[in-house]
Protein backbone atom coordinates (compact mmCIF):
# COMPACT_ATOMS: atom_id res chain seq x y z
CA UNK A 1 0.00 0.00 0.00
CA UNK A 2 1.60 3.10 -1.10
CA UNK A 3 1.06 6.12 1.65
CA UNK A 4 2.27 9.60 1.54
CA UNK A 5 2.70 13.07 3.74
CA UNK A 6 4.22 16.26 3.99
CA UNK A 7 5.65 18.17 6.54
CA UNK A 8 4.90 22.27 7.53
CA UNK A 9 7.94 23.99 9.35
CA UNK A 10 6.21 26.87 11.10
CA UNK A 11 7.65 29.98 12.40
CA UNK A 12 9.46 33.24 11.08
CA UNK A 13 13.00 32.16 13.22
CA UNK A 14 13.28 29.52 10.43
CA UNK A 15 12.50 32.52 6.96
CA UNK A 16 14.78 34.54 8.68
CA UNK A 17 17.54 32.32 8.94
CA UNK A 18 18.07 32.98 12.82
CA UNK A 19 17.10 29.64 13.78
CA UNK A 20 18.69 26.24 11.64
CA UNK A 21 15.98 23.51 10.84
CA UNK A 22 17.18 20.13 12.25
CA UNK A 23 14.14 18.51 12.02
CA UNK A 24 13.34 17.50 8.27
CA UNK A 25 16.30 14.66 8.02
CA UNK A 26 15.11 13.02 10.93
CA UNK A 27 11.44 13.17 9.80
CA UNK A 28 12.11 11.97 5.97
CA UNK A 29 14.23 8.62 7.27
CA UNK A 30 11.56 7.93 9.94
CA UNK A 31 8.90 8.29 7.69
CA UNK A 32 10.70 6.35 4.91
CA UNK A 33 10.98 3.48 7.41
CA UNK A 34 7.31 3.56 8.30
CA UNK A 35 6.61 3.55 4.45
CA UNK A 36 4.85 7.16 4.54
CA UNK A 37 7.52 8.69 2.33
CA UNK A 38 7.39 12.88 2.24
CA UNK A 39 6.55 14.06 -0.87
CA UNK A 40 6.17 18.02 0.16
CA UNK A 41 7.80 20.08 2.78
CA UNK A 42 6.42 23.86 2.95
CA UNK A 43 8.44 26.50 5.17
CA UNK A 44 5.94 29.07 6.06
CA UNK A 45 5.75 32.24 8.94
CA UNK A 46 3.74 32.41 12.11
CA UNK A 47 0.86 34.17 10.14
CA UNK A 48 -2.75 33.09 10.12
CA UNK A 49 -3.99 32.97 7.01
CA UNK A 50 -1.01 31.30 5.46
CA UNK A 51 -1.26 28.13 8.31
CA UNK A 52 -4.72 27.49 7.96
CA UNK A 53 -4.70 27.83 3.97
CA UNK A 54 -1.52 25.06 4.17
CA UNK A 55 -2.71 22.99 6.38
CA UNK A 56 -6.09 23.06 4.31
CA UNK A 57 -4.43 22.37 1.15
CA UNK A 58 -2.08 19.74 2.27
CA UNK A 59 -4.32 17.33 4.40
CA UNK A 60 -6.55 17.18 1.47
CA UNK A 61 -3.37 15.90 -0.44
CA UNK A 62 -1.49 13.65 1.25
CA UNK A 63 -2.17 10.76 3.73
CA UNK A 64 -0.75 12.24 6.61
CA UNK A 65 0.56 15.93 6.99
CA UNK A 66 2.95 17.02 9.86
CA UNK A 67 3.56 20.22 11.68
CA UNK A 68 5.80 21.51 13.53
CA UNK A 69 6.83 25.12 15.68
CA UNK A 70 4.53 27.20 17.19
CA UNK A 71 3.05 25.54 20.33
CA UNK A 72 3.92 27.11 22.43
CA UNK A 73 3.51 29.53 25.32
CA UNK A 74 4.09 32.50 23.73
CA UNK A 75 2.26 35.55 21.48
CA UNK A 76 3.62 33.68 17.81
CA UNK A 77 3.26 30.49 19.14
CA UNK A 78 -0.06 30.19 16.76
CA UNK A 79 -0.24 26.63 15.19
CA UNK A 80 -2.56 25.01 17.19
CA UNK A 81 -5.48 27.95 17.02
CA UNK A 82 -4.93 27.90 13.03
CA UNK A 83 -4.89 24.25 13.07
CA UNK A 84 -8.95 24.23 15.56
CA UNK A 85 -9.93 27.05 12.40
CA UNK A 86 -8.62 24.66 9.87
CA UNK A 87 -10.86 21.94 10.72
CA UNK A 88 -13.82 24.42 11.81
CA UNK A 89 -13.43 23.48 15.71
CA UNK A 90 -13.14 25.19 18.73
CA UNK A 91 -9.41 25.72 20.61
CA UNK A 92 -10.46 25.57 24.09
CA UNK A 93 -9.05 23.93 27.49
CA UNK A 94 -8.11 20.02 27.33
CA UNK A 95 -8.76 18.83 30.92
CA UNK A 96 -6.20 16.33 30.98
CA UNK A 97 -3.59 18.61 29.74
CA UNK A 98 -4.60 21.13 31.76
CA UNK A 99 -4.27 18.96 34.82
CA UNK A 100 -0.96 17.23 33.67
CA UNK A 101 0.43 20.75 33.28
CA UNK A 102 -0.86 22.01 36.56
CA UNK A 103 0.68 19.23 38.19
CA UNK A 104 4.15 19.39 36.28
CA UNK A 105 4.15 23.59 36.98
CA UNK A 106 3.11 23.56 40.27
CA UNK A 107 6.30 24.28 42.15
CA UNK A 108 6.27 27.63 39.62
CA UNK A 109 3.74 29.99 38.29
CA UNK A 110 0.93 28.13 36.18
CA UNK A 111 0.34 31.24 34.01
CA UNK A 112 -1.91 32.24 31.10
CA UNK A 113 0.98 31.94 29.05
CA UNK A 114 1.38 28.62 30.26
CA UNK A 115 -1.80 27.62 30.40
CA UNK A 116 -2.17 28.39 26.61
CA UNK A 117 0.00 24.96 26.38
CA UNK A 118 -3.47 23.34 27.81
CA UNK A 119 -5.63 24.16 24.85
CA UNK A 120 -6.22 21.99 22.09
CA UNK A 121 -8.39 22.07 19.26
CA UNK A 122 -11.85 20.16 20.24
CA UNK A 123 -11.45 16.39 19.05
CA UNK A 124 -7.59 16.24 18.93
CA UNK A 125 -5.34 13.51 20.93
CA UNK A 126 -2.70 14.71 22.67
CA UNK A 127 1.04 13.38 21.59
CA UNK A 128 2.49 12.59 24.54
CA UNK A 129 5.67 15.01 25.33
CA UNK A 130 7.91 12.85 27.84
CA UNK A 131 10.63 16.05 28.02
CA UNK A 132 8.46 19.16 28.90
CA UNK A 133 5.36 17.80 29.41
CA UNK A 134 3.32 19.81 27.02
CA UNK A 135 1.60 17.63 24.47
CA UNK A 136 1.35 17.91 20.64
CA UNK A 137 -2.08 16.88 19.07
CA UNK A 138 -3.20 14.42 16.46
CA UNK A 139 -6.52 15.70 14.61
CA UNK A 140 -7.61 14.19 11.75
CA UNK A 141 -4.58 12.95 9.62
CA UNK A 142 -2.46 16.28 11.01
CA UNK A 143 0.09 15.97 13.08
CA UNK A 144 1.37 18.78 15.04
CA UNK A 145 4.86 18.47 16.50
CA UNK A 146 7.38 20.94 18.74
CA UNK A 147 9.61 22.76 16.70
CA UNK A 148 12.61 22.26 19.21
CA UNK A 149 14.42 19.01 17.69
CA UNK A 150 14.84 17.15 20.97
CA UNK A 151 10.93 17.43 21.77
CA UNK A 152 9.92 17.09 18.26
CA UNK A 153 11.97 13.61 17.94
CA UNK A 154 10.54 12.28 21.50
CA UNK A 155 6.97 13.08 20.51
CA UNK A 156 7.67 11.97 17.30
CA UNK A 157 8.79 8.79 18.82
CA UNK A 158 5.37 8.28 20.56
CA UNK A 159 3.25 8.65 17.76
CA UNK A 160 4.75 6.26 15.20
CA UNK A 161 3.52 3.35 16.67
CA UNK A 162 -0.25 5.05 15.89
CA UNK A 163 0.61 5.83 12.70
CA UNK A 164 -0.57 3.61 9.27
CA UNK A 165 1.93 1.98 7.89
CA UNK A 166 2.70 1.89 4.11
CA UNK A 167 5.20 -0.03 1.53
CA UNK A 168 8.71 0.35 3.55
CA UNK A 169 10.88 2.41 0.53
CA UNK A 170 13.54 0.85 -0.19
CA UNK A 171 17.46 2.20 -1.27
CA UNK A 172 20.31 1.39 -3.30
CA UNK A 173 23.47 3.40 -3.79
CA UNK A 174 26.42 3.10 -5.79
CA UNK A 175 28.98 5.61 -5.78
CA UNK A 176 32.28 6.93 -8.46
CA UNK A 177 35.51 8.77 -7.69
CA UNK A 178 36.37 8.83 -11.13
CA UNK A 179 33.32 10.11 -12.97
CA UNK A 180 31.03 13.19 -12.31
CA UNK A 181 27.75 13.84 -13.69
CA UNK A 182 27.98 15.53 -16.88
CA UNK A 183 29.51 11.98 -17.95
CA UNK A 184 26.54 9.95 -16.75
CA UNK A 185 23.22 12.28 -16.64
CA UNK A 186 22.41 10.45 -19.98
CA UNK A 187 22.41 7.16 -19.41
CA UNK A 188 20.87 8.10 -15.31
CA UNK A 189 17.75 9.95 -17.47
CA UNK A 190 17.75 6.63 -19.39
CA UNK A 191 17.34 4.61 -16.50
CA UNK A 192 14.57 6.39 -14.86
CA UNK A 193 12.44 6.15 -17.85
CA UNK A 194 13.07 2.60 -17.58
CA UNK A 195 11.82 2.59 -13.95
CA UNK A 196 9.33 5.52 -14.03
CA UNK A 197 7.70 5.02 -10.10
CA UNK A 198 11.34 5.18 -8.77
CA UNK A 199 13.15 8.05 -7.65
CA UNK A 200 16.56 7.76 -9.43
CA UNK A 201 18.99 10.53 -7.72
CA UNK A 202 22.99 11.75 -8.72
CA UNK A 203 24.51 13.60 -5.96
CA UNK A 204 28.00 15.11 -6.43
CA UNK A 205 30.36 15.26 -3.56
CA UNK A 206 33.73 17.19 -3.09
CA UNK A 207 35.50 16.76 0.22
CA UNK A 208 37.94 19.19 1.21
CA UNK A 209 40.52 16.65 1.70
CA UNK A 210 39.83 15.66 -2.56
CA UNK A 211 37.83 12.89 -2.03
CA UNK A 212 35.35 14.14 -4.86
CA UNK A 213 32.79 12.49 -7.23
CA UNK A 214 29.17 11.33 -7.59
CA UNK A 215 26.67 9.27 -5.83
CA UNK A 216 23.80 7.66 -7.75
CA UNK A 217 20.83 6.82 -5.68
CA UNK A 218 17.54 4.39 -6.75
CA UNK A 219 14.55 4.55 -4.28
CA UNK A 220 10.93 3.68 -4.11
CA UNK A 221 9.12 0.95 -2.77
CA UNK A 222 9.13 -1.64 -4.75
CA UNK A 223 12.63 -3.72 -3.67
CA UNK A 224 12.93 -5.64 -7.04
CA UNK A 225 12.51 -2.57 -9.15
CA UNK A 226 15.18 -0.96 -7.06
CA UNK A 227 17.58 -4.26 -7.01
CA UNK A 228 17.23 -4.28 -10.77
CA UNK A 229 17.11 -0.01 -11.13
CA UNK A 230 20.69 -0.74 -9.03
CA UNK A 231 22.52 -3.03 -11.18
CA UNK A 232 21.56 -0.79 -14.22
CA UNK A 233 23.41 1.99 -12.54
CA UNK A 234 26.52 -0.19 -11.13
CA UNK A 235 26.62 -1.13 -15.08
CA UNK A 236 26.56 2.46 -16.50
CA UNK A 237 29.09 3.21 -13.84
CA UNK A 238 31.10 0.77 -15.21
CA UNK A 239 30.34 1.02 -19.02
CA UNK A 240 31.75 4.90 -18.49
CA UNK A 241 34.60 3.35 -17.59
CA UNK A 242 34.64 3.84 -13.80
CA UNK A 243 34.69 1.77 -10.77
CA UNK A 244 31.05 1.69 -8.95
CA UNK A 245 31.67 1.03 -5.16
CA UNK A 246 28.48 -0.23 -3.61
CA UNK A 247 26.72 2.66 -0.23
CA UNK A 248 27.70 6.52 0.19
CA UNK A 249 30.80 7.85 -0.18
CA UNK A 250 32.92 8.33 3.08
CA UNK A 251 32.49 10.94 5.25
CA UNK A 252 35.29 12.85 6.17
């Protein structure tokens, strides 16, 4: 069964450049293993309009569509109001939050701002947060994550087990130090005809040390298309006259 999502990164830190993205790696090979391959990632600000016209557009795309930034306590922390107005429900107080966060601030202030963490949009499931405490929230097929990598990855790592699984993708790489692209790019194009529902990749590298040259990738979920996708490119590799060593280059 073939399965697909995308992923939102939320927030302006990430459009202006003042905060790095660390989660979209970790989220593509997790997915890949669970066989719900991303097939669109969108970057967008902490504006309303643009998160409830994305996450509109995208859960009517894809089989499962996750979020993440922007939950929580503070004034831009927005995703999970535009998320209730995306589905046309209310944002209001989740008792069980509410009381799990009460509990978990109650040797400090349990704020407003704090208590904003408490809110969910009517219907949702909380994601269990085992770090801070404050929970993401399942609605519908979205997903809606922490933006901070180390929360994101540990709620991440509770809802997988929920999640429908798809066709695992498979991946087979063979790499040259002696050719570059320009040599093979027509014989790769010639190969992905051949195997039109893979997704054949070439992917230069040039350490500084020297160690330079390409890496040609065949992926999808079908493992004998791949297997056979993989020997076609081990053979151009060697038909150009180089030497096709089997994985990804060395990392220096």
């Amino acid at each position: 069964m073939r399965r697909t999502s995308a992923l939102i990164l939320i927030g302006n830190e990430i459009l202006s450049g003042r905060t790095r993205d660390d989660n979209i790696q970790f989220l593509a090979l997790r997915l890949g293993e669970l066989g719900i391959p991303l097939r669109e990632i969108r970057v967008i600000p902490d504006i309303r309009e643009t998160i409830i016209r994305t996450v509109s557009e995208l859960r009517a795309a894809y089989d499962e569509v996750f979020t993440t930034g922007g939950i929580g306590p503070t004034h831009d922390d927005i995703t999970a109001p535009c998320v209730a107005e995306a589905f046309g429900v209310p944002w209001e107080i989740h008792p069980p939050t509410f009381a799990l966060l009460s509990d978990y601030f109650s040797h400090t202030d349990f704020n407003a701002a704090r208590q904003r963490m408490a809110h969910l949009p009517r219907g949702a499931v909380p994601i269990a947060n085992p770090i801070s405490h404050a929970p993401g929230f399942t609605i519908g097929n979205v997903h809606v994550l922490a933006g901070v990598p180390r929360i994101m990855r540990a709620m991440f790592d509770e809802l997988a087990p929920t999640l429908q699984r798809g066709a695992p993708v498979f991946s087979r790489t063979w790499h040259s130090t002696s050719l570059y692209e320009g040599t093979l790019a027509e014989g790769l194009e010639a190969i992905q005809t051949r195997h039109p529902d893979l997704d054949i990749g070439s992917y230069p590298f040039h350490r500084e040390d020297g160690y330079r040259g390409v890496a040609l990738v065949a992926k999808g979920q079908d493992e004998n298309d791949v297997r056979q996708a993989a020997q076609e490119i081990h053979d151009l590799i060697s038909a150009k006259g180089g030497t096709p060593i089997e994985g990804e280059p060395l990392r220096q």
